[in-house]
N, C-alpha and C. Protein backbone atom coordinates (compact mmCIF):
# COMPACT_ATOMS: atom_id res chain seq x y z
N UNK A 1 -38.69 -11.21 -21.06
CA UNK A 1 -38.45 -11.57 -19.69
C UNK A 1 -37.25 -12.50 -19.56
N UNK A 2 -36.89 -13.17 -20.37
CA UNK A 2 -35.82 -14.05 -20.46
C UNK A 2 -34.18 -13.12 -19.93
N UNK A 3 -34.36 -12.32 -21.02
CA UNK A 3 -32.80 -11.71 -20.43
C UNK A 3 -32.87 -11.06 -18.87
N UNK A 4 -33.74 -10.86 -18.47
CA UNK A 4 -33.76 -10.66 -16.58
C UNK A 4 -33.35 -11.79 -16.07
N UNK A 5 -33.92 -12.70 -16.18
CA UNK A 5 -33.81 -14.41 -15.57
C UNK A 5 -31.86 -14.67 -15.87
N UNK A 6 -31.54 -14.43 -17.33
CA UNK A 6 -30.18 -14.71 -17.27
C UNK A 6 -29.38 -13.46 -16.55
N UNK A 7 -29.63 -12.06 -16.48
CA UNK A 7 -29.06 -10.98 -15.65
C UNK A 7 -29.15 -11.55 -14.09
N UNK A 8 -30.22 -12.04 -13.90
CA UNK A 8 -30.52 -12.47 -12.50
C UNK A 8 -29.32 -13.57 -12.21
N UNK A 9 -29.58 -14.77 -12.93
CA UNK A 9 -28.46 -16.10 -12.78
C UNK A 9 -27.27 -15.24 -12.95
N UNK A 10 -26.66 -14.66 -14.09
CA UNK A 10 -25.40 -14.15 -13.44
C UNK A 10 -24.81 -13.39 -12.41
N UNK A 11 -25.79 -12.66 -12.41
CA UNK A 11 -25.68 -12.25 -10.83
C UNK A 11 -25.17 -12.59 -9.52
N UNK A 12 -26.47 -13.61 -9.72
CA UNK A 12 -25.97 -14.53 -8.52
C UNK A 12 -24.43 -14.91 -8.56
N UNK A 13 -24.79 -16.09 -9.71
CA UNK A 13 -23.77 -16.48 -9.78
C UNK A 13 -22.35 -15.89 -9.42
N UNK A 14 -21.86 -14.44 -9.95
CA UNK A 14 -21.14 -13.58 -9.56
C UNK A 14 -20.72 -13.68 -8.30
N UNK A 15 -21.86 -13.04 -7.60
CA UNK A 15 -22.27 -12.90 -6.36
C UNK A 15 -21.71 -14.36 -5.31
N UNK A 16 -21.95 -15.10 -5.77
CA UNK A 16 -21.36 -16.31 -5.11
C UNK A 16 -19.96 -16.52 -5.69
N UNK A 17 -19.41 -16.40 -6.63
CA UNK A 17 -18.26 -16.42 -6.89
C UNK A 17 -17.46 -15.60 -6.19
N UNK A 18 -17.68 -14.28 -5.71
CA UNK A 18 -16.87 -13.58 -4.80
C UNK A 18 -16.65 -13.94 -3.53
N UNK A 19 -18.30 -14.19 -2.99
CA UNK A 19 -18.06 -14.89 -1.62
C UNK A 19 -17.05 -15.83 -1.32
N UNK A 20 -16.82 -16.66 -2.63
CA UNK A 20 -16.16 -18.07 -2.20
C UNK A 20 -14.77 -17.43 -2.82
N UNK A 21 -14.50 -16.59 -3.40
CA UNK A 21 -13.06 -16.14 -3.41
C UNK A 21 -12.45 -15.22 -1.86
N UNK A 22 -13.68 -14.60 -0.99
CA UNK A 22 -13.56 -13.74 -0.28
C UNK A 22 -13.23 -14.72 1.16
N UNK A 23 -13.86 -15.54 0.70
CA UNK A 23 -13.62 -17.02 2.01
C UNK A 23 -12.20 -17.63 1.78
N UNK A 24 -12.03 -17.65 0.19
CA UNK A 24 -10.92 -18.41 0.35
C UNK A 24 -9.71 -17.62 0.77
N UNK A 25 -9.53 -16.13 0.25
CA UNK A 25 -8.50 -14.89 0.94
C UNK A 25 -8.15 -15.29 2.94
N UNK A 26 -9.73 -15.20 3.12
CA UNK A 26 -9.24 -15.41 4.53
C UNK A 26 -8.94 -16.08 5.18
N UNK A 27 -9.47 -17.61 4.61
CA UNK A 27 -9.24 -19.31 4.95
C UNK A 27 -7.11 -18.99 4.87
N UNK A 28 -7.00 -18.40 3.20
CA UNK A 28 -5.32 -18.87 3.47
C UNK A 28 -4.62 -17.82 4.18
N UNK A 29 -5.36 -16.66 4.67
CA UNK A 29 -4.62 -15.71 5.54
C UNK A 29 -4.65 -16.53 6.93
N UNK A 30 -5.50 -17.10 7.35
CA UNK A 30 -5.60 -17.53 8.99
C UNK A 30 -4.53 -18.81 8.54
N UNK A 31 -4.32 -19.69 7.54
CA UNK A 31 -3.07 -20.94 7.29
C UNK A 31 -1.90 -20.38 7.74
N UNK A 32 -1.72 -19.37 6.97
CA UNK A 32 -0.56 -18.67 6.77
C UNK A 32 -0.09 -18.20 7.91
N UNK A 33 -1.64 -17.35 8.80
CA UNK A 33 -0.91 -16.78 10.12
C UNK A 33 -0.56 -18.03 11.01
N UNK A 34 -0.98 -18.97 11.13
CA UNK A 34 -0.58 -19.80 12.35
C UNK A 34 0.77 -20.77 11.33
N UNK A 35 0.65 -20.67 10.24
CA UNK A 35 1.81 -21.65 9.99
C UNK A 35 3.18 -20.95 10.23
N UNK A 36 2.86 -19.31 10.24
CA UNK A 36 4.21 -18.30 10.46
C UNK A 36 4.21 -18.49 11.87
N UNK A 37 3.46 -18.71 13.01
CA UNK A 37 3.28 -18.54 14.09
C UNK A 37 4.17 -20.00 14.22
N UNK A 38 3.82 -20.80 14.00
CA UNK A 38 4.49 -22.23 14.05
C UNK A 38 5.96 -22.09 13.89
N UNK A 39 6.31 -21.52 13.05
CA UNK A 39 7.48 -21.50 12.41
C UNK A 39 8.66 -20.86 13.45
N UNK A 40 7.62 -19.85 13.70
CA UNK A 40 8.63 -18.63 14.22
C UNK A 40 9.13 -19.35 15.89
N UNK A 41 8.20 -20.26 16.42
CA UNK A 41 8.19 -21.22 17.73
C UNK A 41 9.28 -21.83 17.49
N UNK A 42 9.24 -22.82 16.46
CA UNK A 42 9.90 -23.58 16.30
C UNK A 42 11.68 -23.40 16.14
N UNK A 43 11.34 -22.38 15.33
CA UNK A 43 13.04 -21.51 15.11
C UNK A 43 13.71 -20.79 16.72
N UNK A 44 12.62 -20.36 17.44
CA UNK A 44 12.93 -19.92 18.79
C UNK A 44 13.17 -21.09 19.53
N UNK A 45 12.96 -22.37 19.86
CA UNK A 45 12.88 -23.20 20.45
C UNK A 45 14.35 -23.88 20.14
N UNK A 46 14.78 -23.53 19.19
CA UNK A 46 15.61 -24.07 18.21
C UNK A 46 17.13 -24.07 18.12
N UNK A 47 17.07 -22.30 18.47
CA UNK A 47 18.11 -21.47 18.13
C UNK A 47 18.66 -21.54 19.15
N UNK A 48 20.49 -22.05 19.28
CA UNK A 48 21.32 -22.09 20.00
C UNK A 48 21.37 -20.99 20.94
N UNK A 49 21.50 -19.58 20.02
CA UNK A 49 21.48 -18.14 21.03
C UNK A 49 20.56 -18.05 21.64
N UNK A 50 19.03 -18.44 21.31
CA UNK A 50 18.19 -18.23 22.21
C UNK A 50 17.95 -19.29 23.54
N UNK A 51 18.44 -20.71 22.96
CA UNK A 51 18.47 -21.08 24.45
C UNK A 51 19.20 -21.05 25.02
N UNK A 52 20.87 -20.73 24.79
CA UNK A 52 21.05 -19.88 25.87
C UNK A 52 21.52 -18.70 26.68
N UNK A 53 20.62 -17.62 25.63
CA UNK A 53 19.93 -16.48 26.65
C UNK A 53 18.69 -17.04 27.33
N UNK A 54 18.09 -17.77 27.76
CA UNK A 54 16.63 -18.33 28.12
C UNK A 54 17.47 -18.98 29.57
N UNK A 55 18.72 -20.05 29.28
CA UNK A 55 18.99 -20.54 30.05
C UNK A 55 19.60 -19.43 31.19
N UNK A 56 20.61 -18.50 30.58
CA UNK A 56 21.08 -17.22 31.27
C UNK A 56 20.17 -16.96 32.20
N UNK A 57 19.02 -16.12 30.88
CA UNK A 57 17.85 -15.53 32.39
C UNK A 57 17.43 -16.10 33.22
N UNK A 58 16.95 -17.41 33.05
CA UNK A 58 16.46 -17.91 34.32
C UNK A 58 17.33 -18.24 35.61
N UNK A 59 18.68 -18.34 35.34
CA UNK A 59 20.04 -18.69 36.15
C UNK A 59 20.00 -17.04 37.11
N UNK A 60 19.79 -16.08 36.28
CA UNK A 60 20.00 -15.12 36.82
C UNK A 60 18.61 -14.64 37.72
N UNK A 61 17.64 -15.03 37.08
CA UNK A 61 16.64 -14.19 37.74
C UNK A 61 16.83 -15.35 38.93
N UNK A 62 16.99 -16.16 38.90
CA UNK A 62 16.72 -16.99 40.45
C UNK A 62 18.44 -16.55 41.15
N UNK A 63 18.71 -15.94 40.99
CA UNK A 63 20.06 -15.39 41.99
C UNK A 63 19.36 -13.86 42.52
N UNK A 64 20.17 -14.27 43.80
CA UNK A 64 19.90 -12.65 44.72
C UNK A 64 19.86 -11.24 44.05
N UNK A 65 18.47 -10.38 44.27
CA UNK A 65 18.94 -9.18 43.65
C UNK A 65 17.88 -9.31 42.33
N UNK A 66 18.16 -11.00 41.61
CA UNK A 66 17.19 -10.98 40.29
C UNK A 66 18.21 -9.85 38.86
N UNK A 67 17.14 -9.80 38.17
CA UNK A 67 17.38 -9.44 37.43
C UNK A 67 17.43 -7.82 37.24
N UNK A 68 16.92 -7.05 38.24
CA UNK A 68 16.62 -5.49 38.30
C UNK A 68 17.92 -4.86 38.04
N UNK A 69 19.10 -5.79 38.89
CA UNK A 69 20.20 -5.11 38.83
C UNK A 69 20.90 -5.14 37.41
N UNK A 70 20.59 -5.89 36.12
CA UNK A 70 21.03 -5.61 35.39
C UNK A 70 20.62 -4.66 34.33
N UNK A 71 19.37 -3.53 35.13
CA UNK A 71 18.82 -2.70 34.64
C UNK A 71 19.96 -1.03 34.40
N UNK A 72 20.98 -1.28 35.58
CA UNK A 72 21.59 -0.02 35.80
C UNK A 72 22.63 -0.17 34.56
N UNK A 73 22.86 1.22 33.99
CA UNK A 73 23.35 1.63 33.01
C UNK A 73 25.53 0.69 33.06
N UNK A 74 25.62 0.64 34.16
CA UNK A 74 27.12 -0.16 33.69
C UNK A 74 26.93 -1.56 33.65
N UNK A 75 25.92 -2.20 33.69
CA UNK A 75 25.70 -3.05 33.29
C UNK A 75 25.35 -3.88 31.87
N UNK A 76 24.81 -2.08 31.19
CA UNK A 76 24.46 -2.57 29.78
C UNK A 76 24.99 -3.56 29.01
N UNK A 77 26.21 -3.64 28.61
CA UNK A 77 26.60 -4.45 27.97
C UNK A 77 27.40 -5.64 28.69
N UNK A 78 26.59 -6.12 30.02
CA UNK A 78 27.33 -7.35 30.46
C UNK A 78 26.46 -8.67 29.31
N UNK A 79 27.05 -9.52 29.50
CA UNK A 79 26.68 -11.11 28.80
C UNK A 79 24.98 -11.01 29.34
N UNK A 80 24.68 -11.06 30.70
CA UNK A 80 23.51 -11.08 31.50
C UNK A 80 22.28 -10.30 31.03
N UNK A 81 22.93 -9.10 30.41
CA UNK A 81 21.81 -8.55 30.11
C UNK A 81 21.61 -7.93 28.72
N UNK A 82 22.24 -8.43 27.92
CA UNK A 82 22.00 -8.59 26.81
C UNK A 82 21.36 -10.26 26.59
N UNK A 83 21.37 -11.48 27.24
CA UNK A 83 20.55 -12.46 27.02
C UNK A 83 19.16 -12.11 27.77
N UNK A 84 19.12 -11.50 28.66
CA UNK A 84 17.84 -10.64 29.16
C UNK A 84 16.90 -10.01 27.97
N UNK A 85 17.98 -8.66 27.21
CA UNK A 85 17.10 -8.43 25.49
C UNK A 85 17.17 -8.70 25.16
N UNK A 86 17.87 -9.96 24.51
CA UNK A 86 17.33 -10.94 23.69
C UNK A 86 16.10 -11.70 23.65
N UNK A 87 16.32 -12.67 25.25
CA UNK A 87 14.74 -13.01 25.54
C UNK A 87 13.45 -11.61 25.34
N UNK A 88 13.55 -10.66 26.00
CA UNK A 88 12.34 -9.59 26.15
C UNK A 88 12.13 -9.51 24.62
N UNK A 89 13.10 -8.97 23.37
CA UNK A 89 13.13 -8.74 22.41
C UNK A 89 12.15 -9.56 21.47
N UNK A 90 12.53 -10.62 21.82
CA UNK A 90 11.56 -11.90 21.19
C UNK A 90 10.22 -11.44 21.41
N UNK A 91 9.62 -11.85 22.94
CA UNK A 91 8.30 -11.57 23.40
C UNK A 91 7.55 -10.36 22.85
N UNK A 92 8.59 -9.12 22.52
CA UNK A 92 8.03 -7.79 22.34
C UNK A 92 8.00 -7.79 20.46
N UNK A 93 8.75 -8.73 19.77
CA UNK A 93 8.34 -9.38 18.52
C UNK A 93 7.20 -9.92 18.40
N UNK A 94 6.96 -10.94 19.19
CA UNK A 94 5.59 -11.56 19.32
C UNK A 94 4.48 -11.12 19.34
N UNK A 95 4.70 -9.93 20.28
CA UNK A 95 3.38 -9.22 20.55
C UNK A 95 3.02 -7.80 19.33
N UNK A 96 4.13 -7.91 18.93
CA UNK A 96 3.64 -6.76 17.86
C UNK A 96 2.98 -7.85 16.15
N UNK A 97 3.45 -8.72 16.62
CA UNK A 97 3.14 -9.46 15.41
C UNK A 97 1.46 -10.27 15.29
N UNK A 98 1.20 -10.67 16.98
CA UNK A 98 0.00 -10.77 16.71
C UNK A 98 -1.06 -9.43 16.56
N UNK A 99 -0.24 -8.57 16.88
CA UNK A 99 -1.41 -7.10 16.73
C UNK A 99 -1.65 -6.98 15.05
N UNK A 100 -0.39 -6.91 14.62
CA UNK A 100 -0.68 -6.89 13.24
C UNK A 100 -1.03 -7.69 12.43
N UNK A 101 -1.65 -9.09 13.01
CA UNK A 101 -2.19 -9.97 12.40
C UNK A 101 -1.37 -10.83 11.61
N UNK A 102 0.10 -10.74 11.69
CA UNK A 102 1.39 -12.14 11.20
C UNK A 102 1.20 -12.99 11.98
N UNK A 103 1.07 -13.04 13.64
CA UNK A 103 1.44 -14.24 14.17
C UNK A 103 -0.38 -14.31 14.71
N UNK A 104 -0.87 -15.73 14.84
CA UNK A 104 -2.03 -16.13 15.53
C UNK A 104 -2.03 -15.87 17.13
N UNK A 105 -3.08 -15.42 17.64
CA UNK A 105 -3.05 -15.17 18.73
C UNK A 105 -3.49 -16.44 19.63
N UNK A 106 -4.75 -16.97 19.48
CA UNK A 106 -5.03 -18.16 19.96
C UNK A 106 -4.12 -19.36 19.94
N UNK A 107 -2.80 -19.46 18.84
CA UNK A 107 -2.12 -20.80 18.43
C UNK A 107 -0.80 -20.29 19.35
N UNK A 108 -0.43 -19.24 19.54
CA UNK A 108 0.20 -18.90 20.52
C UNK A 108 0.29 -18.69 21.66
N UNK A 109 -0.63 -18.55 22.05
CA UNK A 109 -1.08 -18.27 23.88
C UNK A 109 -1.51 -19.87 24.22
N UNK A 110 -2.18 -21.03 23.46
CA UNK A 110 -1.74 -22.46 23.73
C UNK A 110 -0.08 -22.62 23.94
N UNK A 111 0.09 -22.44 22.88
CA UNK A 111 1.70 -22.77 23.35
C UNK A 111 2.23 -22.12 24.29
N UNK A 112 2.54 -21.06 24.30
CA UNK A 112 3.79 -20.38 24.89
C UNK A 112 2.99 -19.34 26.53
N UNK A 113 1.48 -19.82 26.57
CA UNK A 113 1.24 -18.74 27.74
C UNK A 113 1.41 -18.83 29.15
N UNK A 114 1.98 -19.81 29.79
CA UNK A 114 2.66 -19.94 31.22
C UNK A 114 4.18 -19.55 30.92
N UNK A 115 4.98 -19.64 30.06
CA UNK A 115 6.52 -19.32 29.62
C UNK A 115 6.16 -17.65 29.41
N UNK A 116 5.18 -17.29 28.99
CA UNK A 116 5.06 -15.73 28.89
C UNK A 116 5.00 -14.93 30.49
N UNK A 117 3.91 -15.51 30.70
CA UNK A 117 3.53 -14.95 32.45
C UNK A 117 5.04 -15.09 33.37
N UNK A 118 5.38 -16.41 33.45
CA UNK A 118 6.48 -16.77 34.42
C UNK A 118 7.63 -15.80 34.14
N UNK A 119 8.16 -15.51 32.21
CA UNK A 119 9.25 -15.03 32.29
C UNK A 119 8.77 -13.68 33.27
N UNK A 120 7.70 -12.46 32.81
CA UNK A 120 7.18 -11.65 32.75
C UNK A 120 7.50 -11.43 34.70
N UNK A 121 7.30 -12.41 34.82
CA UNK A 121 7.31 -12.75 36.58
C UNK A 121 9.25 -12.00 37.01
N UNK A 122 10.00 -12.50 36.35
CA UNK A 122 10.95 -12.41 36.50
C UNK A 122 11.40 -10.98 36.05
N UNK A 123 10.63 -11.18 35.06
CA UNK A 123 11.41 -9.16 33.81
C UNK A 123 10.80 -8.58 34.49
N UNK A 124 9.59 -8.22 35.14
CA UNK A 124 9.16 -6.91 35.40
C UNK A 124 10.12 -6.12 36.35
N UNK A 125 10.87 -6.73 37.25
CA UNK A 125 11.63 -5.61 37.90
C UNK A 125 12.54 -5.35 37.44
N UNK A 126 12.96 -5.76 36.42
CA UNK A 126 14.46 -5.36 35.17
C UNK A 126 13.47 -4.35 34.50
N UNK A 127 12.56 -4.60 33.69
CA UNK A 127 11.68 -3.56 33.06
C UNK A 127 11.42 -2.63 33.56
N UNK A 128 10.73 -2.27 34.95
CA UNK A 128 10.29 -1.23 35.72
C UNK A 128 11.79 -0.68 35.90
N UNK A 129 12.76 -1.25 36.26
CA UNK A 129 14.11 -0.60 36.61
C UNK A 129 14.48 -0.01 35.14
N UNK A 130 14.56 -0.35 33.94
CA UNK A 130 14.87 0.36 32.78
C UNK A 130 14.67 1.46 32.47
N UNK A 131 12.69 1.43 32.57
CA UNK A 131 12.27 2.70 32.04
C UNK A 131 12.17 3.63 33.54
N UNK A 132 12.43 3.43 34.43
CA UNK A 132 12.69 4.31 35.48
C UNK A 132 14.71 5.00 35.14
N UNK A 133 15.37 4.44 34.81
CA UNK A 133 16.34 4.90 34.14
C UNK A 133 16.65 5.54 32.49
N UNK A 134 15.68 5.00 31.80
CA UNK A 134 15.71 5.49 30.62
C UNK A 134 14.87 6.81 30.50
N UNK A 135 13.78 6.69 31.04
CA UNK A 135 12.41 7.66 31.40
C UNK A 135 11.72 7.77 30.06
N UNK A 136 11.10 6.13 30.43
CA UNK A 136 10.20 6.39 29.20
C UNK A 136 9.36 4.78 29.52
N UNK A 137 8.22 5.06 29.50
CA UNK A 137 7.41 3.69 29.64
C UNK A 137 6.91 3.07 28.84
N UNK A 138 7.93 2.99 27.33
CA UNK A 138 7.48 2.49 25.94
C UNK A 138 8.67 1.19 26.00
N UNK A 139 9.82 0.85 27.17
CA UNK A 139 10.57 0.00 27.20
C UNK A 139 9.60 -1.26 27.23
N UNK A 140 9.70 -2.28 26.03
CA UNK A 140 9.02 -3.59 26.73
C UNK A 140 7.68 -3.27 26.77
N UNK A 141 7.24 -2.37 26.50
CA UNK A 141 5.61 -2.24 26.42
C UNK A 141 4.47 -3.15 26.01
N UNK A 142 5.11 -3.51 24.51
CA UNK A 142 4.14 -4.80 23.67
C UNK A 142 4.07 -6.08 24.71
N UNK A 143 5.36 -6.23 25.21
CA UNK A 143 5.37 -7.25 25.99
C UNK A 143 4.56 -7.36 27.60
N UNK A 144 4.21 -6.05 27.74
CA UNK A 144 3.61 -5.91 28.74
C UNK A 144 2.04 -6.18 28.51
N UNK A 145 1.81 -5.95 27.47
CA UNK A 145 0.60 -5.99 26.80
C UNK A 145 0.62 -7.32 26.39
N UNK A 146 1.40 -7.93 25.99
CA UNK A 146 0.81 -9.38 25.72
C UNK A 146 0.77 -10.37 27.31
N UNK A 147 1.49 -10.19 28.36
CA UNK A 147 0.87 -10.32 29.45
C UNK A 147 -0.47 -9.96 30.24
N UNK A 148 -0.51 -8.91 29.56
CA UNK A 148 -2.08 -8.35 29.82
C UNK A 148 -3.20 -9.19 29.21
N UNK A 149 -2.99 -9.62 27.83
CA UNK A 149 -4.01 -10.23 27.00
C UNK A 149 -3.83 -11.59 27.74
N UNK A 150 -2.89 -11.99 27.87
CA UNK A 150 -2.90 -13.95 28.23
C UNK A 150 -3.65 -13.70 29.79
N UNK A 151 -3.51 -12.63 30.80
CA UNK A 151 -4.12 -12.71 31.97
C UNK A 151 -5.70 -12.17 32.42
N UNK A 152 -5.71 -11.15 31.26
CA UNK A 152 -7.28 -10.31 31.71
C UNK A 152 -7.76 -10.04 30.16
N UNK A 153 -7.37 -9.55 29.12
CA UNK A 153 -8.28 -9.27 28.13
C UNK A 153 -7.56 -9.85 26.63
N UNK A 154 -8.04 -10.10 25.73
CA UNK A 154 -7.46 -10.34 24.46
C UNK A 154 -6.99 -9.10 23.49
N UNK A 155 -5.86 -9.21 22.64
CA UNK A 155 -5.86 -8.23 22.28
C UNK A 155 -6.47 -7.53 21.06
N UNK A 156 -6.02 -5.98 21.28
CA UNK A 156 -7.04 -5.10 20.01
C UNK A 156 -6.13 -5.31 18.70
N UNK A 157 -6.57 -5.61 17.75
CA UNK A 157 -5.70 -6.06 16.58
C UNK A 157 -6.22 -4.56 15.47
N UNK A 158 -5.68 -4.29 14.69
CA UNK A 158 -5.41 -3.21 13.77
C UNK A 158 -7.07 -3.17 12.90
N UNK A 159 -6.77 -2.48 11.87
CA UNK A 159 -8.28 -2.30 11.11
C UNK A 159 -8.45 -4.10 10.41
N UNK A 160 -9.30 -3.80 10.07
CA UNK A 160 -9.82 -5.82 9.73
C UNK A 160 -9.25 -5.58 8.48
N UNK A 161 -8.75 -5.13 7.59
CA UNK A 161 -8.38 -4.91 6.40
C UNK A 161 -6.93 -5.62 6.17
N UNK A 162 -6.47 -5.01 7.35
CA UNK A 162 -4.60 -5.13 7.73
C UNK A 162 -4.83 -6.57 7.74
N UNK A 163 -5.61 -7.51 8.62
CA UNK A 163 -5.60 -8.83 8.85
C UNK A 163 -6.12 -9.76 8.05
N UNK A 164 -6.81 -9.03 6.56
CA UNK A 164 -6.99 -9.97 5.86
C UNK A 164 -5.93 -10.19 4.90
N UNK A 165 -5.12 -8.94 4.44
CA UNK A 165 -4.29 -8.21 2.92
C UNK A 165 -2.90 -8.40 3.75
């Protein structure tokens, strides 16, 4: 009966050894996601080009007209609306990153979720004007979706596998 009792203790033992390796995988995956989430704020907050395309858009969206008009095709490559995709570009980074489980969703929507809504306030009629010219409603999409999650639902994140590995 003895060697059951020690099959049994190792067992366990085992058995608890995985758990606490399986805790610790996910303890430093959730560090990792909000310390990348941190990071990536901080570098945006940071970056000369981005503030000012940030400063751009908002100059522009509060002028007559807004921002829709820099949706039409001879406009593409004015100064205006390329700091326009720059800003959207970011947001639509963001949002693909918390789907895939790089950036934290909760450590981000503290920070950044009235700056999301408000820009969103401003882009949607540049956006709606895009993909009504491009003809395709995949322009800015993620970003539409991460407005969706900060106002009515949270979002659907990938298989649980992707978010631990």
């Amino acid at each position: 009966m003895a060697p059951v009792t020690d099959a049994g203790a190792i067992l366990l033992t085992g058995g608890a050894a995985a758990l606490i390796a399986v805790w610790g995988v996910i303890s430093q995956r959730n560090i990792a996601r909000r310390q990348h989430t941190m990071e990536h704020m901080a570098e945006t907050d940071n970056d000369k080009d981005m503030i000012d395309a940030r400063r751009l858009f908002i100059e522009t969206a509060k002028q007559a007209g807004g921002l829709a008009i820099f949706a039409e095709e001879d406009q593409e490559h004015s100064t205006e609306s390329e700091a326009i995709r720059l800003v959207l570009n970011d947001f639509e980074l963001t949002a693909v990153g918390i789907q895939m489980g790089v950036m934290d969703y909760e450590f981000y929507k503290r920070y950044n979720r009235g700056t999301v809504i408000r820009y969103w306030n401003h882009a949607a009629p540049y956006i709606y004007a895009l993909r009504a010219r491009v003809g395709s409603n995949l322009v800015f999409h993620e970003y539409e979706e991460l407005v969706r999650w900060f106002t009515k639902r949270t979002p659907r994140r990938t298989f649980w596998w992707r978010v631990l590995f």
